[in-house]
C-alpha atoms as a PDB file:
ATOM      1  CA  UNK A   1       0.000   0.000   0.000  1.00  0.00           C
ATOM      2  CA  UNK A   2       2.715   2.367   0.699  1.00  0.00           C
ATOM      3  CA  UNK A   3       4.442   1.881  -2.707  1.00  0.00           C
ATOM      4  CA  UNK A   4       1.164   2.915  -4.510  1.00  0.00           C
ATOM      5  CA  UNK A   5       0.859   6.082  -2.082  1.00  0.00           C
ATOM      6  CA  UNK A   6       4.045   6.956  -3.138  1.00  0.00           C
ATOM      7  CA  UNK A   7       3.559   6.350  -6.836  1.00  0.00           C
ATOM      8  CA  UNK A   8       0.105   8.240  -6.873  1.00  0.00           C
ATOM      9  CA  UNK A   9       2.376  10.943  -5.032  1.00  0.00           C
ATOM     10  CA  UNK A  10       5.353  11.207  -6.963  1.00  0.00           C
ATOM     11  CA  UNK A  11       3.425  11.550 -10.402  1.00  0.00           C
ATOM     12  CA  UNK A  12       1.478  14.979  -8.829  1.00  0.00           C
ATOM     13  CA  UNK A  13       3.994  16.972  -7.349  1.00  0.00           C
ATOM     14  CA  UNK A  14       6.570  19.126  -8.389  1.00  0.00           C
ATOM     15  CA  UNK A  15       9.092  17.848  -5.980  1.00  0.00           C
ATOM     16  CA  UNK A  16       8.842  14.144  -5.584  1.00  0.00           C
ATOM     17  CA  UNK A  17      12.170  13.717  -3.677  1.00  0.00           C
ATOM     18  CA  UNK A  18      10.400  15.385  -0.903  1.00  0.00           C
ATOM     19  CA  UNK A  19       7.365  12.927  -0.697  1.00  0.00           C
ATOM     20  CA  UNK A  20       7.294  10.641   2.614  1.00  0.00           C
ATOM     21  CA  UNK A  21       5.106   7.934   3.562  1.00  0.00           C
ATOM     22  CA  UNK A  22       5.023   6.708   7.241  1.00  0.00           C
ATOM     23  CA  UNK A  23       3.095   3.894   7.905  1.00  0.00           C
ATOM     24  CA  UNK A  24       1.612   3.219  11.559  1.00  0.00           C
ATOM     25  CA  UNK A  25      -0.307   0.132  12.330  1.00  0.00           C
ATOM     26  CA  UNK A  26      -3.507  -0.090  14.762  1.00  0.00           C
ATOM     27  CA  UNK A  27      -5.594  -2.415  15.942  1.00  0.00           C
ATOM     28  CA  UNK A  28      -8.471  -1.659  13.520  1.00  0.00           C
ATOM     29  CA  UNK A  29      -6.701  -0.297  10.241  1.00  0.00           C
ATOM     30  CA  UNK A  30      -3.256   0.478   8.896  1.00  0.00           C
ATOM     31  CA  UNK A  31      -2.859   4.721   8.697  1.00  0.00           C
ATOM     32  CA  UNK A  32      -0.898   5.961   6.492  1.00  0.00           C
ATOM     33  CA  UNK A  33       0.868   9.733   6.505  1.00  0.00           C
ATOM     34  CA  UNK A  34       1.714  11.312   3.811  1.00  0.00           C
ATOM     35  CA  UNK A  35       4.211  14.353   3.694  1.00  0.00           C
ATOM     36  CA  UNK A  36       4.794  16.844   0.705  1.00  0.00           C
ATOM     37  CA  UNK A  37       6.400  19.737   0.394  1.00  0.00           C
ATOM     38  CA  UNK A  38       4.731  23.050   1.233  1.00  0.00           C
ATOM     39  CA  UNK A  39       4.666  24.122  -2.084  1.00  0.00           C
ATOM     40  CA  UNK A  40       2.643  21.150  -3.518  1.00  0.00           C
ATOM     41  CA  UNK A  41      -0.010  19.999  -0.983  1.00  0.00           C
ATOM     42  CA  UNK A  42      -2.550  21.862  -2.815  1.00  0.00           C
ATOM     43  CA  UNK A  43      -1.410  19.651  -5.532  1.00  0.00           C
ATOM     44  CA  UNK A  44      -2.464  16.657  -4.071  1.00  0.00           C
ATOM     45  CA  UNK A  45      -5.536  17.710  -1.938  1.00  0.00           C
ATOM     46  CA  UNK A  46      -7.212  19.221  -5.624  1.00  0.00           C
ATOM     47  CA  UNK A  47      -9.665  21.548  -5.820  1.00  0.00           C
ATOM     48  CA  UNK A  48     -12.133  20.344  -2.644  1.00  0.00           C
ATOM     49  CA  UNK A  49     -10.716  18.192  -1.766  1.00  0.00           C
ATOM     50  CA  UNK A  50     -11.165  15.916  -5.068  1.00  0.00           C
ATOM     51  CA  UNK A  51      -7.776  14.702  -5.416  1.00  0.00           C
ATOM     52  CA  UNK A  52      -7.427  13.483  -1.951  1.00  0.00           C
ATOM     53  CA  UNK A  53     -10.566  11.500  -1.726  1.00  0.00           C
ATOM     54  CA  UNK A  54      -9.720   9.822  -5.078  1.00  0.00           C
ATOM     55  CA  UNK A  55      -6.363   8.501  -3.407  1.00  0.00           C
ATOM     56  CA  UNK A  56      -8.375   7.877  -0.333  1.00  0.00           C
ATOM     57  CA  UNK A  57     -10.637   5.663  -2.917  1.00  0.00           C
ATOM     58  CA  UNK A  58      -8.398   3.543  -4.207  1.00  0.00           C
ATOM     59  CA  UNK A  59      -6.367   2.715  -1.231  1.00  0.00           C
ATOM     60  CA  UNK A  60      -9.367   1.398   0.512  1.00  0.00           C
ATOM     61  CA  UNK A  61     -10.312  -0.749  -2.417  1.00  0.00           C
ATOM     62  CA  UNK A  62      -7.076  -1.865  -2.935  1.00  0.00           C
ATOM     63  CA  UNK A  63      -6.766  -2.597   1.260  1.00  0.00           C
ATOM     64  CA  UNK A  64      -9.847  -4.426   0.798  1.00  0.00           C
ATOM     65  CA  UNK A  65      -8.948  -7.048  -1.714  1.00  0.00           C
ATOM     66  CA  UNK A  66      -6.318  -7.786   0.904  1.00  0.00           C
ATOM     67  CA  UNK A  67      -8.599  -8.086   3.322  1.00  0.00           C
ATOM     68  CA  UNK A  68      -6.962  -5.125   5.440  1.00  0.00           C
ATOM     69  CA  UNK A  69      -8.475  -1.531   6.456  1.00  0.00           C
ATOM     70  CA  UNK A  70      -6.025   1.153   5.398  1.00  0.00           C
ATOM     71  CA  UNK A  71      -6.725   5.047   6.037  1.00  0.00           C
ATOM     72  CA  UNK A  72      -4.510   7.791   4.157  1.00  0.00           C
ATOM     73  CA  UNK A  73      -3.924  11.200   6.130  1.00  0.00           C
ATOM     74  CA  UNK A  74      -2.018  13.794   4.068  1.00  0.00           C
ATOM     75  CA  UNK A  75      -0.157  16.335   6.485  1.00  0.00           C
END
């Protein structure tokens, strides 16, 4: 899951040497963090938010066919 964060990550901003994933695993569901630089987090939230829940989207379907629970929080 964290290698297709950072793929979906690395193709939207302008400075993908700067993109961090940090994964933290809980009881219920795997959370995922992702960092960006300052400059491009409007870049991958989109306009309302759009971008952001289509990442959201297909990390949960792709958690599901695993059978896991994953949640993606961009900081």
């Amino acid at each position: 899951m964290r290698r297709l964060i950072e793929f979906i990550a690395h193709n939207l901003v302008d400075y993908p040497d700067k993109v961090q994933v940090v994964e933290m695993a809980g009881p219920r569901a795997t959370l995922y963090r992702l960092r960006v630089d300052p400059s491009d987090v409007g870049r991958v939230i989109g306009k309302s938010g759009s971008v952001a829940n289509a990442m959201r989207t297909v990390l949960r379907v792709a958690a599901e066919k695993k059978g896991e629970r994953a949640v993606l929080e961009i900081d």
